[in-house]
C-alpha atoms as a PDB file:
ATOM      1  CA  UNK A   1     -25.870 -19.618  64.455  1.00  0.00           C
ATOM      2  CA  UNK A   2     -25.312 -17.367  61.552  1.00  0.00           C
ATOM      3  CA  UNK A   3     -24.010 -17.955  58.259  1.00  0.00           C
ATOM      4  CA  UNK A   4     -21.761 -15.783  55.761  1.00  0.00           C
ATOM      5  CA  UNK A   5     -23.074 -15.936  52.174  1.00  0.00           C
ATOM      6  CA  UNK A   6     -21.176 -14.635  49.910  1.00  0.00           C
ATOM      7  CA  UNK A   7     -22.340 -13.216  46.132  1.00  0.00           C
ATOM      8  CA  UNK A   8     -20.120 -12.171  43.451  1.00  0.00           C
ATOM      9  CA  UNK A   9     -20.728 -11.426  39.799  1.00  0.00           C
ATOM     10  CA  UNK A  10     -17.391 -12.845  38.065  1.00  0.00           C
ATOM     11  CA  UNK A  11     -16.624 -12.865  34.343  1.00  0.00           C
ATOM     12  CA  UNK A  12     -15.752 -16.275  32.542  1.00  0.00           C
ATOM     13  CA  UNK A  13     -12.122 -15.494  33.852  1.00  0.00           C
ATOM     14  CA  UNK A  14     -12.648 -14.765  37.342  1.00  0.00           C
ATOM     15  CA  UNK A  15     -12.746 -10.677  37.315  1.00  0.00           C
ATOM     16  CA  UNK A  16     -15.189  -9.033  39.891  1.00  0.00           C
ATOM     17  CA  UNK A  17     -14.181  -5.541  39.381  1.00  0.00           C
ATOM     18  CA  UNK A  18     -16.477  -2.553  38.388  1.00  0.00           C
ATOM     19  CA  UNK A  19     -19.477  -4.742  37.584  1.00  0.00           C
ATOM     20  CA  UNK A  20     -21.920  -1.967  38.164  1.00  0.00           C
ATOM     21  CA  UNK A  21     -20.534   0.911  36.112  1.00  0.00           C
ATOM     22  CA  UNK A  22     -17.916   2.949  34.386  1.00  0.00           C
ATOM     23  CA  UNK A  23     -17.068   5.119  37.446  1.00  0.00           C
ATOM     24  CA  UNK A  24     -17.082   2.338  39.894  1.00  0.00           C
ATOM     25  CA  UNK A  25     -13.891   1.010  40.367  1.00  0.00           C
ATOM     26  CA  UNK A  26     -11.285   2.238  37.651  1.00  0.00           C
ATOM     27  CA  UNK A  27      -8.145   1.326  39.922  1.00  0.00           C
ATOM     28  CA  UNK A  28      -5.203  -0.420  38.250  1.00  0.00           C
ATOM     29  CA  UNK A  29      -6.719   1.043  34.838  1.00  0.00           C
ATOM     30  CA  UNK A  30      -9.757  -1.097  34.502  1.00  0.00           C
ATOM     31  CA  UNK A  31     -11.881   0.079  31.597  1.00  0.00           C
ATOM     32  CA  UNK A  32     -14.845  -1.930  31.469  1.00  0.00           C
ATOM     33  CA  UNK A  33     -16.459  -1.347  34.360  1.00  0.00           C
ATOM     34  CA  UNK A  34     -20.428  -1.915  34.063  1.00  0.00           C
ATOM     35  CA  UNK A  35     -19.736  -5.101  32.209  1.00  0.00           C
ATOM     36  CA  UNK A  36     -22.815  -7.047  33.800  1.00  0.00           C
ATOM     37  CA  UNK A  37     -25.184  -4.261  32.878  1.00  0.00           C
ATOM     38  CA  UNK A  38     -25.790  -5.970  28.946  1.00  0.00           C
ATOM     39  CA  UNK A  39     -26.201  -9.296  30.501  1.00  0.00           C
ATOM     40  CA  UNK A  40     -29.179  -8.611  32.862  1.00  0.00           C
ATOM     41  CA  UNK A  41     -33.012  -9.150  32.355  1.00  0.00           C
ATOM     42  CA  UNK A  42     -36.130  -9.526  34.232  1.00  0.00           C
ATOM     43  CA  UNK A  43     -35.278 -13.458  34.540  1.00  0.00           C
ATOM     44  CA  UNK A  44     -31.990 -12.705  36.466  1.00  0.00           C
ATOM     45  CA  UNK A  45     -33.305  -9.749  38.350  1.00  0.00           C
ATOM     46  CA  UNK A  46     -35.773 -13.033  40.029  1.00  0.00           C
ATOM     47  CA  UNK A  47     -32.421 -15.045  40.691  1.00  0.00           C
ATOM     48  CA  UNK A  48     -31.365 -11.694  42.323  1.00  0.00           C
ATOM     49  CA  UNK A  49     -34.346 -11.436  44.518  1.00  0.00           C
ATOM     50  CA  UNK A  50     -33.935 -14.908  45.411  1.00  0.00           C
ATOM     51  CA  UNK A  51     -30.649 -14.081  47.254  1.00  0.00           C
ATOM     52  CA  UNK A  52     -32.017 -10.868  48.768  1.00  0.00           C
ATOM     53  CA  UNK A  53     -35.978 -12.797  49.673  1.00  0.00           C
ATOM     54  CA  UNK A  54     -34.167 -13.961  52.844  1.00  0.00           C
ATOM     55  CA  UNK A  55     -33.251 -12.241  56.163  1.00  0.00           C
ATOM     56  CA  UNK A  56     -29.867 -10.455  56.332  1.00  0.00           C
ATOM     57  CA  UNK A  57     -27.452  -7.890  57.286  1.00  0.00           C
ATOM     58  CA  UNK A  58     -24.426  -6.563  54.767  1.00  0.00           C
ATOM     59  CA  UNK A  59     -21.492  -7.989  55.328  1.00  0.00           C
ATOM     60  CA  UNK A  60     -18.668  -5.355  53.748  1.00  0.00           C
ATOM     61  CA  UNK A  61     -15.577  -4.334  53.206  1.00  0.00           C
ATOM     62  CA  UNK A  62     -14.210  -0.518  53.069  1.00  0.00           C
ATOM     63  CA  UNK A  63     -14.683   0.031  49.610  1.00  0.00           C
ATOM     64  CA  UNK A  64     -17.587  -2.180  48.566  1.00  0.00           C
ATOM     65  CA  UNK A  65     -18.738   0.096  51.476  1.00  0.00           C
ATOM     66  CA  UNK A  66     -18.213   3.379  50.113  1.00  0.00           C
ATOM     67  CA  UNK A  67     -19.684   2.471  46.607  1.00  0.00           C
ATOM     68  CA  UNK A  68     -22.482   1.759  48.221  1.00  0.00           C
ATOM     69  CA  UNK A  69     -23.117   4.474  50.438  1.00  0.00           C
ATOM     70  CA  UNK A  70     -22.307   6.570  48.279  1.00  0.00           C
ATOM     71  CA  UNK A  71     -25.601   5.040  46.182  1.00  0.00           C
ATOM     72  CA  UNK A  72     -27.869   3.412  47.767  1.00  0.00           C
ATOM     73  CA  UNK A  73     -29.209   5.835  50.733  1.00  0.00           C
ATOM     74  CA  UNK A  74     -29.836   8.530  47.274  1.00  0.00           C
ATOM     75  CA  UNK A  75     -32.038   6.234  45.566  1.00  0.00           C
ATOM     76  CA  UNK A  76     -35.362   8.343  45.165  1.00  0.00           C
ATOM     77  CA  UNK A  77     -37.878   5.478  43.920  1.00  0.00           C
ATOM     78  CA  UNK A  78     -39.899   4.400  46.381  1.00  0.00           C
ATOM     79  CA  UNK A  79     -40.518   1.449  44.732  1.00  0.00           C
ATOM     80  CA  UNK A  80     -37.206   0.126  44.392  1.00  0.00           C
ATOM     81  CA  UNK A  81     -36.555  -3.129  45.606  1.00  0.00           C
ATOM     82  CA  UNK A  82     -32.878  -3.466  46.887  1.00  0.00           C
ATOM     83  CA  UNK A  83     -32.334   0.245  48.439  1.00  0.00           C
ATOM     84  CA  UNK A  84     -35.138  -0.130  50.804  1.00  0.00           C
ATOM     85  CA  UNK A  85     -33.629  -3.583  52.089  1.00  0.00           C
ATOM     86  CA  UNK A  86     -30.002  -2.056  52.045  1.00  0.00           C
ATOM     87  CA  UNK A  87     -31.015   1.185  53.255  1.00  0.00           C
ATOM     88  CA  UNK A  88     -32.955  -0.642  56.659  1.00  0.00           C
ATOM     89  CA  UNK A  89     -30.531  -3.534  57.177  1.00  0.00           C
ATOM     90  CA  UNK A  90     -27.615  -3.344  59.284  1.00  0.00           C
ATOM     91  CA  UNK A  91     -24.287  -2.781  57.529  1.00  0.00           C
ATOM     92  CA  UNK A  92     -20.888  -4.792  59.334  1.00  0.00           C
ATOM     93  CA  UNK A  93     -18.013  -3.241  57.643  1.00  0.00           C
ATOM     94  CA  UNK A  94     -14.459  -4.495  57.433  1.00  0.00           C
ATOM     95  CA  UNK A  95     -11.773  -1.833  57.552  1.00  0.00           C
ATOM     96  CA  UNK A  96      -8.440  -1.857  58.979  1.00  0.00           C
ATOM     97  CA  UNK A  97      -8.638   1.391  60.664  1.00  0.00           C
ATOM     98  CA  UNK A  98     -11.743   2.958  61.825  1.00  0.00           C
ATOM     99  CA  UNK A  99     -13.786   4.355  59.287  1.00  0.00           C
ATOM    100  CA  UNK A 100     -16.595   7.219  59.159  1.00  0.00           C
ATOM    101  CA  UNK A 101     -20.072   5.572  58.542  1.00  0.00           C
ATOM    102  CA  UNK A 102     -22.734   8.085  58.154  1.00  0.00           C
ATOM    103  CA  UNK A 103     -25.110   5.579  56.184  1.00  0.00           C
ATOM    104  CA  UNK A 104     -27.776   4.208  58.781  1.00  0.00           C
ATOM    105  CA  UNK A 105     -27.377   1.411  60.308  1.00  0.00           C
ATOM    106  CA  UNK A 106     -23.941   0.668  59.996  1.00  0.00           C
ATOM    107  CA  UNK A 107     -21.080  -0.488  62.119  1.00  0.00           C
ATOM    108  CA  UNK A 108     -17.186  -1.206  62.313  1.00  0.00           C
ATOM    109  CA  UNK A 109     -16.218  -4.799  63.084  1.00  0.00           C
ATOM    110  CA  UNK A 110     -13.077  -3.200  64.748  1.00  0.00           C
ATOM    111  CA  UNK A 111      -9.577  -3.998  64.825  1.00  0.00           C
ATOM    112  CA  UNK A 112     -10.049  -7.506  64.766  1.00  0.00           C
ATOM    113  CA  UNK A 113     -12.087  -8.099  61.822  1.00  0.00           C
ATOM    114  CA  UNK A 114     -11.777 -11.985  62.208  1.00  0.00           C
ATOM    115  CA  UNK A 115     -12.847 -12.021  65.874  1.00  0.00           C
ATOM    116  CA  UNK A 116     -15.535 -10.231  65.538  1.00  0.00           C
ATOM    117  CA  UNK A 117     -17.111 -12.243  62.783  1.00  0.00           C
ATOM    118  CA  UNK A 118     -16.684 -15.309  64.862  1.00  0.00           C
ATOM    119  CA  UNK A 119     -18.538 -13.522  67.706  1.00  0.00           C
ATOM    120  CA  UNK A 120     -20.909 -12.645  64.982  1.00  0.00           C
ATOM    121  CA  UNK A 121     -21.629 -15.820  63.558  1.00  0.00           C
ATOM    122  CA  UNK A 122     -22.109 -17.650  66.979  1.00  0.00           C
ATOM    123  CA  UNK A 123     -24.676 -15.112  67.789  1.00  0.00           C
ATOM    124  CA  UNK A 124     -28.369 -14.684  67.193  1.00  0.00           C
ATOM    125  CA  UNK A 125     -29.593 -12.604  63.948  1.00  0.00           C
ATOM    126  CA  UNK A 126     -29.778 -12.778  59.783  1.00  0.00           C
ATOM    127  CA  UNK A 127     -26.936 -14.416  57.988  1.00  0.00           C
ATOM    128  CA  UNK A 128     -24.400 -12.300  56.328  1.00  0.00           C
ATOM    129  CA  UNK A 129     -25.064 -11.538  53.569  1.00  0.00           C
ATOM    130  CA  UNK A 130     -21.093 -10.207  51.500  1.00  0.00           C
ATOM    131  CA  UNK A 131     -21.202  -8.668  48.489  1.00  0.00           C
ATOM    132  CA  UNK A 132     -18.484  -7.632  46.114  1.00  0.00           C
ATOM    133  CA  UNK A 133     -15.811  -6.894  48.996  1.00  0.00           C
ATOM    134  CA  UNK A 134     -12.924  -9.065  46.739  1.00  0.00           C
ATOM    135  CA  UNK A 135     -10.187  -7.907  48.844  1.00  0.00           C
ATOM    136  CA  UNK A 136     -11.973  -8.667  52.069  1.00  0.00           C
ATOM    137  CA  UNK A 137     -13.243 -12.151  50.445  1.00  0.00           C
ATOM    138  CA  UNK A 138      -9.904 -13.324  50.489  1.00  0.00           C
ATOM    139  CA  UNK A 139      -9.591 -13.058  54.416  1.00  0.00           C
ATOM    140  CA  UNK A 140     -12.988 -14.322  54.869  1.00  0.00           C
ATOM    141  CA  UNK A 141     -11.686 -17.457  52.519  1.00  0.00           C
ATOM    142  CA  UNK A 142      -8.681 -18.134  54.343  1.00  0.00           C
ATOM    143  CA  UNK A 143     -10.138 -18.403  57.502  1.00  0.00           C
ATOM    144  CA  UNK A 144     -12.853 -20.544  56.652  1.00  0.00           C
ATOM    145  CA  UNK A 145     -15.606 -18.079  57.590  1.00  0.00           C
ATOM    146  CA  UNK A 146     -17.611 -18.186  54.306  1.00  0.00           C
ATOM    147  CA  UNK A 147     -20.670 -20.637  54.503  1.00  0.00           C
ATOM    148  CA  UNK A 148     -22.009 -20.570  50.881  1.00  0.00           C
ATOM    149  CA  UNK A 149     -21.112 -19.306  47.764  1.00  0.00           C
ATOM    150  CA  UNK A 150     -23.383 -17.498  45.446  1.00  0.00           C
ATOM    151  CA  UNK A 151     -21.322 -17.125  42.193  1.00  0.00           C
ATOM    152  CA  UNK A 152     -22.906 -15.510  39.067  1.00  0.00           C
ATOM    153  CA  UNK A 153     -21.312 -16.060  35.588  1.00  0.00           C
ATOM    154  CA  UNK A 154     -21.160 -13.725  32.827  1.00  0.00           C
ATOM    155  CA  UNK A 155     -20.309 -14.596  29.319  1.00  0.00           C
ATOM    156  CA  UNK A 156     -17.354 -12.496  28.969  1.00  0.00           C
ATOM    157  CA  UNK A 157     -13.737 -12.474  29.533  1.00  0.00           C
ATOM    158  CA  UNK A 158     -11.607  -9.331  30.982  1.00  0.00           C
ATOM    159  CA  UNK A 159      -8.076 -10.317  30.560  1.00  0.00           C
ATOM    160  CA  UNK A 160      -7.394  -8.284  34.187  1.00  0.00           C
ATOM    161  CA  UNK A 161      -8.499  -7.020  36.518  1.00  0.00           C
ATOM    162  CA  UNK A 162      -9.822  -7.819  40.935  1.00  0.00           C
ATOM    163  CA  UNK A 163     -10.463 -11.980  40.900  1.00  0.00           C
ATOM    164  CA  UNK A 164     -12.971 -13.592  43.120  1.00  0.00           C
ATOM    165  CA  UNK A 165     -10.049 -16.178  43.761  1.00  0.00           C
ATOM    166  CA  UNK A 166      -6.100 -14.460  42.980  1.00  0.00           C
ATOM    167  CA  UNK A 167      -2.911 -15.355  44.088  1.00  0.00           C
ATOM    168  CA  UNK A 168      -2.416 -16.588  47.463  1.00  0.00           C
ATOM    169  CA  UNK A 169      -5.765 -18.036  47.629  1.00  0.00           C
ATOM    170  CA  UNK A 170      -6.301 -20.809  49.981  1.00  0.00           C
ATOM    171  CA  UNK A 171      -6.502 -24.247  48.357  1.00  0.00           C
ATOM    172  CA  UNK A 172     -10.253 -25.975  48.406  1.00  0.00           C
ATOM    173  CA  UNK A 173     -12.853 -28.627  47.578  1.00  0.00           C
ATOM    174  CA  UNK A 174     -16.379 -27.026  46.932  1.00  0.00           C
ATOM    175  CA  UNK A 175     -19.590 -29.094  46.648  1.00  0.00           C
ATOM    176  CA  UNK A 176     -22.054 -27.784  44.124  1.00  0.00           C
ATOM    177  CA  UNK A 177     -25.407 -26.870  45.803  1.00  0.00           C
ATOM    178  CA  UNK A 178     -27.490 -25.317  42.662  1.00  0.00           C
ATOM    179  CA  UNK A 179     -27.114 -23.976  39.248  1.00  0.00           C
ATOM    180  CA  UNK A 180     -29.374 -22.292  36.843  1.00  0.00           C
ATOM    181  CA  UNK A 181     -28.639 -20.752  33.481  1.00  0.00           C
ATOM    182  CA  UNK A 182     -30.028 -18.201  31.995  1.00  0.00           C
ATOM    183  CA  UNK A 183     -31.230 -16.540  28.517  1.00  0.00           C
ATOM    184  CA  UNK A 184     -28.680 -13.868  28.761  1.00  0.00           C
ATOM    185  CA  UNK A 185     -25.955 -16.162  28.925  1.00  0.00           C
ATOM    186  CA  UNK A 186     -25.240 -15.691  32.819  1.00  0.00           C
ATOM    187  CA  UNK A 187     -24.594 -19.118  34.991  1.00  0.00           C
ATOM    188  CA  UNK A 188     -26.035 -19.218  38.708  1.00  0.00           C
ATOM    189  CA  UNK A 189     -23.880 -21.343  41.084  1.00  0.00           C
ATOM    190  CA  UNK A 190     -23.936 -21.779  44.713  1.00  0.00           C
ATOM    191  CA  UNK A 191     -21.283 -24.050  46.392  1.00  0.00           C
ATOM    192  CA  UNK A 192     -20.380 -24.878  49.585  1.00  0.00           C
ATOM    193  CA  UNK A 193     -16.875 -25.673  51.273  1.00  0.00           C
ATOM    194  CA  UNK A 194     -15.717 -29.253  50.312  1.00  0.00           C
ATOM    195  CA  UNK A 195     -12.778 -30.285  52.127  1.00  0.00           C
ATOM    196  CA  UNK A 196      -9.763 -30.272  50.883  1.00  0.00           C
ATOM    197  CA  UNK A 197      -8.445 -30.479  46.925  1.00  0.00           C
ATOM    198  CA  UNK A 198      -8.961 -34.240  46.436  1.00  0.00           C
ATOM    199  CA  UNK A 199      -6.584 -35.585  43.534  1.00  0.00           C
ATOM    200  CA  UNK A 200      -6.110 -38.197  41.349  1.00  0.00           C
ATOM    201  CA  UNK A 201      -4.399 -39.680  37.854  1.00  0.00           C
ATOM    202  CA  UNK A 202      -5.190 -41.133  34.960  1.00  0.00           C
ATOM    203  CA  UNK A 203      -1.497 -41.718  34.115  1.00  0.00           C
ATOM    204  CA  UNK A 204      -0.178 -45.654  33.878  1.00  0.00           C
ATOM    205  CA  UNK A 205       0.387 -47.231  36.499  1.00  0.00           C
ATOM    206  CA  UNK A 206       3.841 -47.733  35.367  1.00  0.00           C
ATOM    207  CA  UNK A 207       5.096 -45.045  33.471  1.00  0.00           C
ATOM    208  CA  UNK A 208       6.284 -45.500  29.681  1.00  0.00           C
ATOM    209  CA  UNK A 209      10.418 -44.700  29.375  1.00  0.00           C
ATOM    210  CA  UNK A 210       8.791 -41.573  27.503  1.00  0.00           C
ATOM    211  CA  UNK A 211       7.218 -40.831  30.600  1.00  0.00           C
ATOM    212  CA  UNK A 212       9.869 -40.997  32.511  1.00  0.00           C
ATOM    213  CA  UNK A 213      12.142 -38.745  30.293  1.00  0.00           C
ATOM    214  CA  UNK A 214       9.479 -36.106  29.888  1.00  0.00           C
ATOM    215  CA  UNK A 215       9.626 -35.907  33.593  1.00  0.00           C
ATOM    216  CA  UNK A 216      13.141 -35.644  34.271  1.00  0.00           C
ATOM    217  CA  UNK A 217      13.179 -32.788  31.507  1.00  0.00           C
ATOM    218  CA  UNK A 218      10.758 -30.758  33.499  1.00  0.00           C
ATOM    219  CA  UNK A 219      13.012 -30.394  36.756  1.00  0.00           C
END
């Protein structure tokens, strides 16, 4: 059986937009696209390869799609090690109407992007591997398709912008699997789905007559 792994570079506040450069994604007004660029060093570029030194396929949605297409099969070095693994796996794109894919190796997941996945994952082959995609994360969320999450860190905070987790998002437990840190500042995390939120309170067991007034206030 196959698994969905998901990576996403997120800022301290939870913004995945635009992490690669200026021209990337400037929708909604987002002006600081290429924020991960300062942050990255030989060090991280080995945490990188660790998440691309196993077997996989892209797992996409439309626009994560395009960026890359629109990069990745124009890389002329030879020697560079994440077009000739993106360029020769097979791409499984999300889109709700069927798209034009002239990069090789890629294919629509169809009209029923959840169905197919689940045929997907019961199936022989890599794992998925998602990246970016924050739009399409939030469906794979929701319907509990994502296995692991491979969540990178930066030190920085955006005030707005596309969130790995927005409004709407599906309440969850996660179990922590790893985490590194690194020179740079950036944080390494991979969880996995825990259950539901688990709760509990540190208030008294009876509440104070302050207590009890501060809560009547609120409603």
């Amino acid at each position: 059986m196959r698994q969905i792994l998901a990576s996403a570079f997120i800022s301290l506040d939870g913004v995945m937009q635009a992490p690669g450069g200026p021209s990337e994604d400037p929708t909604g007004g987002f002006a600081f696209g290429g924020w991960t660029f300062p942050h990255f060093d030989a060090e991280l570029g080995g945490a990188m390869g660790e998440i691309f030194g196993r077997p996989f396929d892209l797992l996409l949605g439309r626009r994560t799609y395009d960026i890359f297409a629109a990069h990745w099969p124009h890389v002329t070095d030879p020697n560079d090690p994440i077009a000739g693994l993106f360029n020769r796996v097979t791409k499984y794109v999300a889109s709700r109407s069927q798209p034009t894919l002239a990069w090789q190796n890629s294919q629509w997941l169809g009209a029923d992007t959840v169905a197919s996945l689940k045929k997907l994952k019961a199936g022989e082959g890599p794992d998925l591997l998602v990246q970016g995609s924050s739009d399409f994360l939030q469906t794979l969320w929701q319907n509990g398709l994502v296995d692991e999450f491979s969540v990178l860190t930066f030190p920085v905070v955006l005030g707005k912008g596309k969130r790995l987790f927005g409004d709407g998002t599906t309440p969850s437990g996660l179990k922590l699997v790893k985490s590194k840190s690194f020179p740079t500042g950036v944080i390494v995390a991979n969880y996995r789905p825990g259950g539901a939120v688990k709760t509990g309170s540190f208030q008294l067991a009876e509440p104070s007559a302050a207590e009890i007034k501060r809560r009547r206030e609120l409603t």
